[in-house]
Protein backbone atom coordinates (compact mmCIF):
# COMPACT_ATOMS: atom_id res chain seq x y z
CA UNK A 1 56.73 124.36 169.43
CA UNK A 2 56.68 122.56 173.45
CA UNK A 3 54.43 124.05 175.64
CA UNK A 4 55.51 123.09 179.04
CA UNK A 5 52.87 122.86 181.95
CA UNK A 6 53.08 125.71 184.59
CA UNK A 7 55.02 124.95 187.95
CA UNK A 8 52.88 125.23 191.21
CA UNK A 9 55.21 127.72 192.09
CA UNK A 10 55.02 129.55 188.74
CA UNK A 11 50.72 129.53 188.83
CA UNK A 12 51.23 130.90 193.32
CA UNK A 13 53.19 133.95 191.36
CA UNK A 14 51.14 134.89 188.56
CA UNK A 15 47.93 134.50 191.16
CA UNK A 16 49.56 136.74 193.48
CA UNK A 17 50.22 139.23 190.39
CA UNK A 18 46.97 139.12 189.27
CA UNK A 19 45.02 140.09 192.79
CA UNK A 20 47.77 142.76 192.82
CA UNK A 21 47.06 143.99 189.78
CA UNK A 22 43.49 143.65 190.71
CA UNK A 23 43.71 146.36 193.03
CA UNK A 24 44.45 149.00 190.52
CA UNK A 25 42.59 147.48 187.57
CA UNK A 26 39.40 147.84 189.33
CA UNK A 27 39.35 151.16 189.60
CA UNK A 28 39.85 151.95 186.42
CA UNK A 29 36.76 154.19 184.71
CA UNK A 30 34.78 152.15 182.31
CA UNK A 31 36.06 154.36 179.49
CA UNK A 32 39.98 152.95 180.50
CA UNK A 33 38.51 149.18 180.54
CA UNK A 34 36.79 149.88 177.25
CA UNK A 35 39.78 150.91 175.61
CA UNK A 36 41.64 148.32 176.77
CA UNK A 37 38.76 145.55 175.49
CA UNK A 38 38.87 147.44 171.76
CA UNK A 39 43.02 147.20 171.93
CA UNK A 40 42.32 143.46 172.56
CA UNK A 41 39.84 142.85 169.55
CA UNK A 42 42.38 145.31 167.25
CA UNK A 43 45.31 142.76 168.09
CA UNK A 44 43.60 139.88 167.65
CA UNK A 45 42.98 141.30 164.08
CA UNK A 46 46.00 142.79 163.58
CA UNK A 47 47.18 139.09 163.51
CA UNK A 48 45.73 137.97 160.35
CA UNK A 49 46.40 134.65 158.66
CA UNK A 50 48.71 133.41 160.92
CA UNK A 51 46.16 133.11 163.46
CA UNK A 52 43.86 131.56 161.09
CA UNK A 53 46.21 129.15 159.70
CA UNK A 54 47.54 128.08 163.34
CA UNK A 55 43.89 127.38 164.50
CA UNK A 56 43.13 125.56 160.78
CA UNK A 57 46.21 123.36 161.40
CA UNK A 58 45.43 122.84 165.27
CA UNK A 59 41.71 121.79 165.01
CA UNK A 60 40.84 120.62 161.27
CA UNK A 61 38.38 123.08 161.16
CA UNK A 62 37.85 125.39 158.01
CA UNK A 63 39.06 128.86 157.04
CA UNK A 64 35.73 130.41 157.12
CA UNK A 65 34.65 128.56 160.10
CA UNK A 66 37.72 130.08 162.44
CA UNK A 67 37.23 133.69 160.44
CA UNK A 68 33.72 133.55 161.75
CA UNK A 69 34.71 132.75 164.86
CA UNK A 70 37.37 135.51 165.43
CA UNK A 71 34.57 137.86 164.13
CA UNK A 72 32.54 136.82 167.03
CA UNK A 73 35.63 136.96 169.58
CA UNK A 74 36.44 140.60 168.50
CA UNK A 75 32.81 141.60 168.39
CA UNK A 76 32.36 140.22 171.99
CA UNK A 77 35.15 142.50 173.03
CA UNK A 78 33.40 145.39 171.59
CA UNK A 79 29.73 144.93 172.69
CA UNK A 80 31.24 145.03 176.47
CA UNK A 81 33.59 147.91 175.86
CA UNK A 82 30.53 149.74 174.44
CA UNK A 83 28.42 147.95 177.60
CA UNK A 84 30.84 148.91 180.32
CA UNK A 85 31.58 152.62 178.41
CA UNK A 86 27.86 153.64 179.08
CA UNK A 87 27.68 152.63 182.67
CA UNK A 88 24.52 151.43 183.51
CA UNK A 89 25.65 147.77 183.41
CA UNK A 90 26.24 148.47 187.58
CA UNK A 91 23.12 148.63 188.30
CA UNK A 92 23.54 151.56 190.61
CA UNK A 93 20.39 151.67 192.97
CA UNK A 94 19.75 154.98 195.40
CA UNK A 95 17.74 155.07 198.04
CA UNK A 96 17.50 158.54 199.84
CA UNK A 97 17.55 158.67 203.39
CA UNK A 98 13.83 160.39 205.32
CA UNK A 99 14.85 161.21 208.62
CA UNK A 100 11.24 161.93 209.75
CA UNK A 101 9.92 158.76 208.44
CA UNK A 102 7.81 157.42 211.69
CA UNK A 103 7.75 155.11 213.56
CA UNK A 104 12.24 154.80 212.43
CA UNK A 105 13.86 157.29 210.05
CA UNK A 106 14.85 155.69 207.03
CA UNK A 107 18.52 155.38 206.31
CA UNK A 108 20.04 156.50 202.75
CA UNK A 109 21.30 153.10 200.99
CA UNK A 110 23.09 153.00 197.91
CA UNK A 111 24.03 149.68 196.14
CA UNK A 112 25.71 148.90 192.56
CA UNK A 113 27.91 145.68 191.56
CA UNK A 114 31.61 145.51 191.95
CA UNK A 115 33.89 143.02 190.60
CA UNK A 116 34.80 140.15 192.41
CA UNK A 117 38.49 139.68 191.91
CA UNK A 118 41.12 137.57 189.94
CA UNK A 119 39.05 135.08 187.69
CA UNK A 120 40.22 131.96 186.20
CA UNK A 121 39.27 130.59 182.45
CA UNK A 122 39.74 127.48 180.90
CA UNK A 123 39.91 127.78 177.33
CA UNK A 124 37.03 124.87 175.41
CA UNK A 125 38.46 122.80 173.06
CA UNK A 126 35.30 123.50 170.48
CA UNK A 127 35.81 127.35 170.38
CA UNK A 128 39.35 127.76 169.73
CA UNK A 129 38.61 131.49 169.57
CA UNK A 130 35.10 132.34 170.96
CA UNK A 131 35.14 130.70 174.40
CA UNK A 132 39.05 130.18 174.63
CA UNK A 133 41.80 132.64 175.37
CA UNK A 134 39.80 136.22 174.50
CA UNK A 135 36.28 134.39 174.24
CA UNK A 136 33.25 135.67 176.45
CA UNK A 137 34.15 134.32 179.71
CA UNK A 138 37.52 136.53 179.48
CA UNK A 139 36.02 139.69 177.96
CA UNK A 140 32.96 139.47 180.59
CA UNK A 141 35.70 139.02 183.50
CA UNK A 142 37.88 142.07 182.17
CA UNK A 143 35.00 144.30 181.65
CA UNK A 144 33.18 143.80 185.48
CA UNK A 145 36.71 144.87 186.44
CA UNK A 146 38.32 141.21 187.42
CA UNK A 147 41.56 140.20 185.86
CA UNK A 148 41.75 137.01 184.22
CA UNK A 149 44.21 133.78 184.35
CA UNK A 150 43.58 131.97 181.15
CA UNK A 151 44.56 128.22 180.95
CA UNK A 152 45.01 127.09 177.44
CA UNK A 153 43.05 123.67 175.97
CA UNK A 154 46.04 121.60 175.33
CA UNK A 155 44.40 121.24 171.83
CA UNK A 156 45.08 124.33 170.76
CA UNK A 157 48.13 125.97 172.65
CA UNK A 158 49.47 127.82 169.54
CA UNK A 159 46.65 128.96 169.02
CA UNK A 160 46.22 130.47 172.63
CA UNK A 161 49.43 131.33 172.80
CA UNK A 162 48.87 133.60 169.73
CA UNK A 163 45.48 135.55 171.11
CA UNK A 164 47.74 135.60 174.47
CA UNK A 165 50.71 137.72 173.19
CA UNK A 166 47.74 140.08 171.22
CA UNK A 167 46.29 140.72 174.62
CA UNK A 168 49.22 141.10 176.28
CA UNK A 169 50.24 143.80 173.54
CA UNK A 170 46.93 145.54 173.91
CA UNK A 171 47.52 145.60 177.69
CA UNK A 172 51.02 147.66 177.21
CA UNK A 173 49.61 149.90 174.37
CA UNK A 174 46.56 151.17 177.08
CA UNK A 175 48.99 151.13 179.86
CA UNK A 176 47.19 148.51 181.95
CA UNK A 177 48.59 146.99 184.71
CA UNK A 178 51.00 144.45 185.13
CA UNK A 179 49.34 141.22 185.34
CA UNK A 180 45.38 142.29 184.25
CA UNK A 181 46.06 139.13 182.31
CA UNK A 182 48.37 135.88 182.37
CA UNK A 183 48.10 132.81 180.59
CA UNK A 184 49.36 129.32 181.00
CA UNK A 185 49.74 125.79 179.57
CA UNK A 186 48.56 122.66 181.34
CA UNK A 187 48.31 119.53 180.08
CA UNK A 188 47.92 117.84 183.21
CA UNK A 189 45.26 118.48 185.65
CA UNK A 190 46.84 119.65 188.51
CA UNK A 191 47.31 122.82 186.63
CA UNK A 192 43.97 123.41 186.76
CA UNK A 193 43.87 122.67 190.61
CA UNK A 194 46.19 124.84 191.73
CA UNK A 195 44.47 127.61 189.70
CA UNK A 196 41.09 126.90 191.47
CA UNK A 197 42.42 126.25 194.78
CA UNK A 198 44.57 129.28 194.95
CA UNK A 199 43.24 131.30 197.73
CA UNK A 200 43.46 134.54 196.24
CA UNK A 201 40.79 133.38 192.75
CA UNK A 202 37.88 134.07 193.09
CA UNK A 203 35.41 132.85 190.54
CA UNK A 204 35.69 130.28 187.64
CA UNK A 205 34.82 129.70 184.10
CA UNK A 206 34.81 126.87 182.36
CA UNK A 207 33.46 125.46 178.78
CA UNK A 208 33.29 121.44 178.09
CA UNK A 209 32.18 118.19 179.49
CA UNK A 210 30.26 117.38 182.16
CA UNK A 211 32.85 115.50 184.43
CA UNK A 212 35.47 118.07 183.86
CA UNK A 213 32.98 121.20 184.98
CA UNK A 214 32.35 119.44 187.72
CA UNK A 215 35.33 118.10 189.15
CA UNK A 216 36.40 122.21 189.05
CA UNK A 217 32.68 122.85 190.61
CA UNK A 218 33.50 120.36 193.50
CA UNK A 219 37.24 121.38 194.22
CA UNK A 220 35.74 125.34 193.96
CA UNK A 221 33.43 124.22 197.29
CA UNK A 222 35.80 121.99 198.80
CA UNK A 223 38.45 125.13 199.82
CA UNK A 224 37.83 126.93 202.87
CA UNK A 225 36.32 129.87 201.19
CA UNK A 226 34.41 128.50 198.76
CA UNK A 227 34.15 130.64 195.04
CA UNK A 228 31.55 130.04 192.20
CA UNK A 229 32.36 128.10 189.16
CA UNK A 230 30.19 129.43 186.11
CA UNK A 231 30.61 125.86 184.01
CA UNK A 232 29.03 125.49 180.52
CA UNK A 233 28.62 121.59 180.78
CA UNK A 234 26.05 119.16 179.49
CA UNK A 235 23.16 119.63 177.06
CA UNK A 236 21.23 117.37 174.54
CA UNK A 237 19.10 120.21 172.92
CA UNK A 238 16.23 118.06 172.79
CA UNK A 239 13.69 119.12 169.41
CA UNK A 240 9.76 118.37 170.00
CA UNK A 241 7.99 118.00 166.79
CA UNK A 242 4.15 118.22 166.92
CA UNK A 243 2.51 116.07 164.71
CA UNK A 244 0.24 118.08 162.55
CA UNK A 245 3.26 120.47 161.52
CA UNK A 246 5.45 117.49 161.20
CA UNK A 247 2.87 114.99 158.89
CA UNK A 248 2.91 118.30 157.03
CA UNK A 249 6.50 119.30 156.76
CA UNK A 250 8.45 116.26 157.35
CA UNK A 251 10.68 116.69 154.57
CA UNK A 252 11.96 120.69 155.50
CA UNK A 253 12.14 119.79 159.08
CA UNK A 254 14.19 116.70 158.00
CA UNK A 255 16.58 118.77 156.33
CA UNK A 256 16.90 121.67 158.72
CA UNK A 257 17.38 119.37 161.71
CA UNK A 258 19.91 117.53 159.32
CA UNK A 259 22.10 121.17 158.86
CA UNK A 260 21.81 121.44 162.54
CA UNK A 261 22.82 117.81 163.47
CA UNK A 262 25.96 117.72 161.27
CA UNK A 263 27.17 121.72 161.83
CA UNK A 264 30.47 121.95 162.79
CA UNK A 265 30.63 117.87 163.07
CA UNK A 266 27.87 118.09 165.79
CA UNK A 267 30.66 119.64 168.30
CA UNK A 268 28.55 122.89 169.66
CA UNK A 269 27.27 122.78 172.81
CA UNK A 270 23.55 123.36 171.07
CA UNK A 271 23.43 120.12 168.89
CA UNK A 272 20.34 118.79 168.75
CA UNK A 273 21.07 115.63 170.12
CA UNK A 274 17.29 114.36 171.18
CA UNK A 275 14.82 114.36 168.84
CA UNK A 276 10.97 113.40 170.32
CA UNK A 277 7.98 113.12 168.24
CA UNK A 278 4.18 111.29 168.54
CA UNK A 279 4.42 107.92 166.68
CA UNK A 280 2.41 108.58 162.97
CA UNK A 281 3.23 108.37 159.50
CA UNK A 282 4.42 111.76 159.36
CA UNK A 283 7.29 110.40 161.73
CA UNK A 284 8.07 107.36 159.25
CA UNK A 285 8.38 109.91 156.28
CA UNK A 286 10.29 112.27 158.49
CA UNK A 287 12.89 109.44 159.47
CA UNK A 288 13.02 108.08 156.03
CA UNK A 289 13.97 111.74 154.43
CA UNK A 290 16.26 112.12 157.60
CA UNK A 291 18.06 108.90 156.67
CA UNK A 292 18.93 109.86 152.96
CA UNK A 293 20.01 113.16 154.09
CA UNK A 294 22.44 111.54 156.70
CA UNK A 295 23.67 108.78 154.48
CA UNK A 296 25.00 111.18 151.40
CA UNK A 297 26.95 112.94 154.42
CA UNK A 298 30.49 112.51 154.12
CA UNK A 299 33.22 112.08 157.44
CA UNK A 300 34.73 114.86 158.73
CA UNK A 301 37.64 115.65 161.11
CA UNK A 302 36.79 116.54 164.73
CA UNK A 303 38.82 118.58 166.34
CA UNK A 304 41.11 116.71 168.36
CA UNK A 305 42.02 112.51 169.11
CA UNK A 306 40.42 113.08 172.73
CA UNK A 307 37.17 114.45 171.17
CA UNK A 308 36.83 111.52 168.97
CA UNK A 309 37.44 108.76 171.33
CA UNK A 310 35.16 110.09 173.46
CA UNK A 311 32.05 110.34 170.57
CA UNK A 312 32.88 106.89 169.47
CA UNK A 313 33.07 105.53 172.76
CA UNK A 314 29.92 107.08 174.01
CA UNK A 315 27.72 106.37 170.54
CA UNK A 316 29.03 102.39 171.09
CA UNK A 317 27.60 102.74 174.42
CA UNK A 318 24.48 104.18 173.40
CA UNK A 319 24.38 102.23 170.28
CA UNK A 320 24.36 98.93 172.13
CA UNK A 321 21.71 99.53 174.84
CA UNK A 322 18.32 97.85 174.15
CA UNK A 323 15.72 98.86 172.20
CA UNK A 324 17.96 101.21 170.59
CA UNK A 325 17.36 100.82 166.51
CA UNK A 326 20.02 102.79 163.58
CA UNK A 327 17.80 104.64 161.43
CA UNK A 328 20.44 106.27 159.22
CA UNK A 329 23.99 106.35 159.07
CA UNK A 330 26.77 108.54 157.13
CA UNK A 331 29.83 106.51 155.00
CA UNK A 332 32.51 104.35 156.47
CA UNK A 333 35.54 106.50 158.09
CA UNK A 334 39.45 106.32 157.24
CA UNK A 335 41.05 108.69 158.93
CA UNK A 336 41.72 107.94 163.34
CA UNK A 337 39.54 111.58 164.13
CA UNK A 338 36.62 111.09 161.00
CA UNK A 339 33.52 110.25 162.52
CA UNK A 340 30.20 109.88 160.76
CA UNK A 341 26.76 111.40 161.41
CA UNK A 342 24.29 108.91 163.52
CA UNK A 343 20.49 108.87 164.03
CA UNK A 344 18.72 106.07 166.17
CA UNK A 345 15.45 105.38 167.34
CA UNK A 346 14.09 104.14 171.02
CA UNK A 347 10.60 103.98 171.75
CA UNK A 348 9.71 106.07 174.91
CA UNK A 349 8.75 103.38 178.20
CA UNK A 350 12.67 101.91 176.90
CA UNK A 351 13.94 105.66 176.55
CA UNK A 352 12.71 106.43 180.11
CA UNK A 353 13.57 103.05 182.04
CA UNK A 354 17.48 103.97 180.80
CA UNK A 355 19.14 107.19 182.10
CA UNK A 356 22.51 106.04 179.96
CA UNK A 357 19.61 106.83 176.91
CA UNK A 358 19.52 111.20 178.20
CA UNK A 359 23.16 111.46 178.63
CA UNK A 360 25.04 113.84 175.54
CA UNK A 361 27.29 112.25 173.23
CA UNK A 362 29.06 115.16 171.91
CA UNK A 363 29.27 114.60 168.12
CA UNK A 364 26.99 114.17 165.15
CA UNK A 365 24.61 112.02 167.16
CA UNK A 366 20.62 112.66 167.41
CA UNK A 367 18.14 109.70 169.48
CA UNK A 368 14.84 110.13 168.23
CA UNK A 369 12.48 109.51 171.00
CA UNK A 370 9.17 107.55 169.37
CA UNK A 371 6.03 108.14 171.79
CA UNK A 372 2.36 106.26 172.00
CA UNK A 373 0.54 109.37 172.41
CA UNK A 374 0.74 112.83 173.87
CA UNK A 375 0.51 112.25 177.44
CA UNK A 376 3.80 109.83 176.63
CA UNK A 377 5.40 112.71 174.77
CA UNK A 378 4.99 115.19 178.12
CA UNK A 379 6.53 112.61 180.35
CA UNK A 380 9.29 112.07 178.16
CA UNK A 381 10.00 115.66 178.26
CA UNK A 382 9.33 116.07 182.20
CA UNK A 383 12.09 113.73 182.99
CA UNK A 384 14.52 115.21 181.58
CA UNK A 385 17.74 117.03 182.86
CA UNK A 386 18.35 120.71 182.54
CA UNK A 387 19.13 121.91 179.44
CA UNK A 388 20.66 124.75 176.95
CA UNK A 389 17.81 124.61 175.03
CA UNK A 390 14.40 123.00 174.14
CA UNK A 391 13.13 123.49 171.16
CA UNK A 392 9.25 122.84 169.92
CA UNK A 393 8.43 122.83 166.21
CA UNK A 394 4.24 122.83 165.63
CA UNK A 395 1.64 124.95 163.83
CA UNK A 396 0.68 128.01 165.60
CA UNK A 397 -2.83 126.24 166.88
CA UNK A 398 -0.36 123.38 167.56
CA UNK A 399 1.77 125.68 169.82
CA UNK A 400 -1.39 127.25 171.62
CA UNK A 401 -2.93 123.76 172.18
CA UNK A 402 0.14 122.54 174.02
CA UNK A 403 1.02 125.43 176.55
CA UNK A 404 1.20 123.24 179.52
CA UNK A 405 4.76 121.72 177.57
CA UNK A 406 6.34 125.27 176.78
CA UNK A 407 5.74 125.91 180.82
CA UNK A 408 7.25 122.11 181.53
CA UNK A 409 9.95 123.39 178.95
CA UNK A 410 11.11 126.33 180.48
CA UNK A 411 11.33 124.54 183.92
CA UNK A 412 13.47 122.43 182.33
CA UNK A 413 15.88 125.05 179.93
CA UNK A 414 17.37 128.83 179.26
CA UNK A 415 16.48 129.15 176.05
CA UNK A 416 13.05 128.23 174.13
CA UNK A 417 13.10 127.82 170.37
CA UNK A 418 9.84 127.93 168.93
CA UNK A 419 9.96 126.64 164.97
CA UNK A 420 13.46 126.83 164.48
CA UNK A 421 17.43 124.86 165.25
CA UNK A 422 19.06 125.30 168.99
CA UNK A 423 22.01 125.85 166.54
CA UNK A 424 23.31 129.22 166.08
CA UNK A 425 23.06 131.30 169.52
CA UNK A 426 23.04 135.15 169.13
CA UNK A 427 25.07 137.39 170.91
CA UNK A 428 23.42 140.14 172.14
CA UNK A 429 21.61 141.50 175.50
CA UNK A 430 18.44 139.45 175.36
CA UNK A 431 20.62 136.44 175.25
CA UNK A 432 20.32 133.11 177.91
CA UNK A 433 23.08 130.59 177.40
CA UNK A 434 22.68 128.07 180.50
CA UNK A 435 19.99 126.14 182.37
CA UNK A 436 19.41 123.84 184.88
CA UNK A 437 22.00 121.52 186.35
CA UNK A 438 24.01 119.67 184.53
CA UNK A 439 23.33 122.42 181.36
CA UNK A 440 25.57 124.51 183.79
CA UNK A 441 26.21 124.88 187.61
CA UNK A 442 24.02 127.95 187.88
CA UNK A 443 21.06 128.31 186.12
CA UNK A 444 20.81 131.92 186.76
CA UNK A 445 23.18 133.44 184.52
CA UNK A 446 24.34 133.10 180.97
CA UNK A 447 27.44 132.70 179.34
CA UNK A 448 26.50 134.91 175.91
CA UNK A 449 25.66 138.74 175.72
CA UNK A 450 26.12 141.60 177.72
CA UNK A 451 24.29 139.79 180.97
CA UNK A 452 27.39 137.47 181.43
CA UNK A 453 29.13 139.92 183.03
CA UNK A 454 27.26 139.39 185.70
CA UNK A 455 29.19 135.95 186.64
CA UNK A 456 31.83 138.25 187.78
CA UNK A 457 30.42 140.84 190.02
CA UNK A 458 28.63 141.57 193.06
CA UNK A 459 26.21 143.90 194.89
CA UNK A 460 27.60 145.87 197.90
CA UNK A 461 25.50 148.28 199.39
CA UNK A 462 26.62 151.73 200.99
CA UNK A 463 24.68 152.93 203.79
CA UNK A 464 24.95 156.53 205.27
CA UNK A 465 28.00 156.66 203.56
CA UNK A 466 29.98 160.42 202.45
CA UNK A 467 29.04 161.64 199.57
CA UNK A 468 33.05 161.89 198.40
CA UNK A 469 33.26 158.22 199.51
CA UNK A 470 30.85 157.02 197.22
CA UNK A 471 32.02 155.04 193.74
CA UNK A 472 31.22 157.87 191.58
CA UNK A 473 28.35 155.88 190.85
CA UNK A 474 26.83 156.24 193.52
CA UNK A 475 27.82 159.97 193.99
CA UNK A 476 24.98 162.71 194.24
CA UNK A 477 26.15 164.52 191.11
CA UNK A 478 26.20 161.14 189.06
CA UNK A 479 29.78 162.37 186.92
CA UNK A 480 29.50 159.25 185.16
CA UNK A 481 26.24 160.31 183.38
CA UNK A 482 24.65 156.97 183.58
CA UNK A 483 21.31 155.89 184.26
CA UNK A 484 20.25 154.94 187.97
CA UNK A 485 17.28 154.13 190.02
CA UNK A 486 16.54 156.59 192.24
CA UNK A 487 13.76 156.41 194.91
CA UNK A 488 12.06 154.59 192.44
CA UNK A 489 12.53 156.58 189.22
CA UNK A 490 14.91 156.16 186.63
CA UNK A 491 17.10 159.25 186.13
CA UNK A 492 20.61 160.66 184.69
């Protein structure tokens, strides 16, 4: 099956649809939204193996690996229909008016979030099903209230196309309206330009590499009214292993970070792609287990011939930049998109002389970072880019005796993991997925749990306003039921 890319003219009338539909769509009750969100995730199930199967045979990734993932796709789409059913996620914010407030009366002001209006997504080429065509970008964007454009990876199309027609079934079984959602193929990228530069989108997400978030970052703030891109970009996860817990436990760390490393052929954004550690004989035993681990590894598929390329192009790179030392390798390769698992070695004053050394390379890839001492170890780690995650491994006197690196951690990512993988990221409301530039372009928000749908709203505040031209909200009666703050207090 051809996918051809969308016309200029064809992406001008599905915008146009979409802000149409917007109009309508957004003032639909959360309750209408939320039924529409748990139509979705039925859909999606209600298409069984031939989903599966499509996104086996477009990827190379296994059965349970996409089942997983379409459990996490449909279970996104529930959290936020449950999220947006209760309300509260507006942050609705009263402030009664006091007339004989001296030396000025005080005004009454009344502020929640709204949604912002048609949203693009570009499905990842990673996530065929978790951050593509109904992934968390698209559920956070339908429940604030936004309707969505979707551009399918080129990796997958089928596979988009398939999640596509679910959603569009869902949207005529709820009686949404017309063009709530739209999807499109595009190869090229000037499908993805005229998408962002459309006048009437406004906001963006985006999953993948660095250059291509940004490229979309500087076209958003290069049209006249500029529009935020929420891009998911560049992260190399780095682990810091303490040396007391790791002369003690260098072989369990060795194989935990190993799991981690080679999961899903090292293609998640959380890979733990930088490993630092004090230079002692807990390190040598630590890279010698790490190496036998790595070497009975056998190649594996990655998901596509541009994904590859790119992870043997950039490991070459890295690979041939001085100072840099193999410590373990996987088996020889046969296939053109089997790649084997990496670890090298680069002492720090080398590591921090080359910035090529910080840079990801997306694949089963890990640089382990050997420092002279402590005060080495913290400079590493300050001169570093933003980050996903940063994660410290140590005893618990180990952890209290190095505070002053959690705090230079957390300057420096969203999420601290304290004894554990970056691997693995939860979905649910306590949730940060981003971080500091180039992690994402907007450290403030996150990508996973019920906080992303934040990305895709803002606060408007109504002052003096009617009582029956209040969102309902807002209204003195509160019909919704939900919780607000009010002068201060927190009431139903």
């Amino acid at each position: 099956m051809a996918f051809k890319d969308a016309t200029l003219a064809e992406i001008d009338t599905l915008v146009r649809e979409s802000n149409f539909a917007f109009q309508s769509y957004r003032n639909l009750s959360g309750t209408k939204r939320a039924t529409f969100l748990r139509a979705m995730a039925l859909e999606i199930e209600a298409l069984g193996q031939e989903l599966v199967k499509t996104a086996m045979e477009e990827t190379a990734l296994p059965e349970a690996r996409i089942v997983a993932e379409r459990g996490r796709t449909t279970g996104h789409l529930k959290m936020f229909a449950d999220y947006i059913e209760e309300g509260s996620w507006v942050e609705a914010r009263i402030d009664t008016a006091k007339p004989d407030r001296a030396p000025a009366p005080k005004p009454d002001i009344r502020k929640l979030l709204v949604p912002l209006g048609p949203v693009v997504v570009f499905g990842a080429a990673n996530f065929p099903l978790a951050y593509s065509t109904a992934g968390g970008d698209t559920a956070s964007a339908l429940a604030a209230g936004c309707t969505v454009l979707v551009k399918a990876h080129p990796a997958h199309p089928k596979t988009s196309q398939l999640v596509a027609d679910a959603i569009t079934l869902a949207m005529q079984k709820t009686g949404m309206p017309k063009g709530v959602f739209h999807h499109v193929h595009g190869a090229s990228f000037e499908v993805g330009r005229a998408l962002v530069k459309h006048p009437l989108t406004k906001a963006v997400g985006f999953t993948g590499s660095l250059a291509g978030g940004k490229a979309l970052f500087d076209l958003a703030n290069q049209r006249p009214e500029p529009i935020p891109v929420f891009a998911e970009m560049s992260s190399i996860n780095p682990v810091i292993l303490l040396p007391e817990s790791l002369t003690k436990n260098y072989e369990d760390t060795a194989n935990t970070l190993t799991v981690s490393m080679w999961m899903g052929v090292g293609q998640f954004c959380t890979n733990p792609g930088l490993i630092i550690a004090v230079e002692n004989d807990g390190l040598t035993a630590f890279i010698n287990v790490l190496a036998n681990k790595i070497a009975s590894q056998h190649p594996e598929t990655m998901l596509h011939d541009g994904i590859a390329d790119n992870y043997n192009k950039r490991l070459r790179q890295t690979l041939d930049q001085k100072g840099v030392k193999i410590e373990a390798q996987a088996t020889g390769v046969s296939g053109k998109r089997e790649v084997k698992a990496i670890v090298a070695s680069v002492d720090a004053g080398t590591f921090l002389k080359n910035p090529l050394l910080a840079e990801e390379v997306f694949g089963p890839f890990s640089l382990i970072v050997r420092c002279a001492d402590r005060h080495e170890l913290h400079t590493v780690v300050s001169n570093l880019h933003g980050q996903l995650t940063c994660t410290l491994i140590g005893e618990e006197h180990e952890l209290r005796d190095y505070q002053g690196l959690i705090k230079t951690m957390t300057d420096k990512a969203g999420r601290i993991v304290i004894n554990g993988v970056p691997t693995g990221v939860e979905v649910c409301p306590a949730m940060m997925h981003g971080g500091p530039f180039p992690a994402t372009t907007d450290s403030r928000f996150t990508a996973v749990g019920t906080d992303a749908i934040k990305r895709f709203a803002r606060p408007v505040a109504f002052q003096n306003c009617p009582d029956s031209l209040l969102p309902d909200e807002l209204k003195e009666k509160n019909p919704l039921n939900i919780w607000r703050l009010c002068d201060g207090n927190w009431k139903k």
